[in-house]
Protein backbone atom coordinates (compact mmCIF):
# COMPACT_ATOMS: atom_id res chain seq x y z
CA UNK A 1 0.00 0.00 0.00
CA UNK A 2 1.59 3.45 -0.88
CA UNK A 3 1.55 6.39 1.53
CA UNK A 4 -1.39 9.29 0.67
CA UNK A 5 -0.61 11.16 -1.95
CA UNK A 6 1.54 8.21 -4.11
CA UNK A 7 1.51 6.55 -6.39
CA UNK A 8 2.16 2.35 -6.92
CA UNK A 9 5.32 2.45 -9.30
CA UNK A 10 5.93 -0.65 -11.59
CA UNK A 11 3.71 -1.99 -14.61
CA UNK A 12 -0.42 -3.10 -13.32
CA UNK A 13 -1.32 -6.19 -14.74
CA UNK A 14 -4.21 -4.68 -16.18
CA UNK A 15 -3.26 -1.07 -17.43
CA UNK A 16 -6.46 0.83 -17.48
CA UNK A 17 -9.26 -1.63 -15.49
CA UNK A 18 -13.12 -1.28 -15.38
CA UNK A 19 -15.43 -2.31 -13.30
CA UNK A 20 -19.22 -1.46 -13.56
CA UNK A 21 -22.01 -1.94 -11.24
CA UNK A 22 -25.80 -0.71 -11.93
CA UNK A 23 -24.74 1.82 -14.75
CA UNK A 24 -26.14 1.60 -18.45
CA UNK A 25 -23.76 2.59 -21.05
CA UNK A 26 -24.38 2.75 -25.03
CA UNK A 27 -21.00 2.32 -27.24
CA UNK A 28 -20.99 5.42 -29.51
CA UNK A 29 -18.01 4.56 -31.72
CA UNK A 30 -14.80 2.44 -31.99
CA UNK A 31 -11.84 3.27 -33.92
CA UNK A 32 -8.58 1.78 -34.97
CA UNK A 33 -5.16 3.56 -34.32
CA UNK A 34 -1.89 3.56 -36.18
CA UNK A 35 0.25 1.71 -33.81
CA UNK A 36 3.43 1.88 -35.68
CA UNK A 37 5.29 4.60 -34.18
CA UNK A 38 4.29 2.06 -30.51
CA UNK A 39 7.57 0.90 -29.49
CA UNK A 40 6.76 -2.39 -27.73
CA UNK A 41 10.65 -2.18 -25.67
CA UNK A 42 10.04 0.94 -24.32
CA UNK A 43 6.87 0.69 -23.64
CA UNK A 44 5.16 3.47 -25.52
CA UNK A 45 5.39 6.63 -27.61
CA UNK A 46 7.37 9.23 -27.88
CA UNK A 47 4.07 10.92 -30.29
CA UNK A 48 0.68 10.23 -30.24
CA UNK A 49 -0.30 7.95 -32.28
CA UNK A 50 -2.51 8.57 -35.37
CA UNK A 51 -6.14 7.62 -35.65
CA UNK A 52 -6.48 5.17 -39.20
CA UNK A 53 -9.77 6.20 -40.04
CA UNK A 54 -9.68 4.09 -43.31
CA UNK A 55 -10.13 1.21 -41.29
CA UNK A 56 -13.03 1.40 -39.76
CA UNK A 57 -15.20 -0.98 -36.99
CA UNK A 58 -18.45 -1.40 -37.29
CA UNK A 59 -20.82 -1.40 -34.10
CA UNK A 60 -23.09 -4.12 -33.44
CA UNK A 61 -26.66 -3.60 -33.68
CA UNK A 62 -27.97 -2.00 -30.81
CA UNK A 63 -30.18 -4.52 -28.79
C-alpha cells in the first residue's frame, strides 16, 4: 500500500481496469489507431499515435 498522496510504481497487470455496477452505457463509436510509431521495448510513444480512419469498426446492432 503506498503512503497518501503516491503513487504504486511498476507496470499493473491490467493497465487501465473497469469495473461497472448498476450503470447503463451505449458504445458510440470504436476506432482503430496507427500503432506503428508504438515501441513495444520501451513501452510506448514518444508521439501520439494517429487515428487510421480508413479502417473502420463497425458497431453491433444495438439490442
Amino acid at each position: 500500500m503506498c503512503p497518501l498522496g503516491l503513487l504504486p510504481r511498476g507496470e499493473p497487470a491490467v493497465a487501465h481496469p473497469i469495473h461497472i455496477h448498476l450503470a447503463d452505457f451505449q458504445i458510440l463509436g470504436r476506432g482503430t489507431y496507427d500503432v506503428s510509431g508504438f515501441d513495444v521495448t520501451a513501452g510506448g510513444t514518444r508521439a501520439p499515435l494517429a487515428p487510421d480512419p480508413a479502417t473502420p469498426v463497425p458497431l453491433p446492432p444495438r439490442r
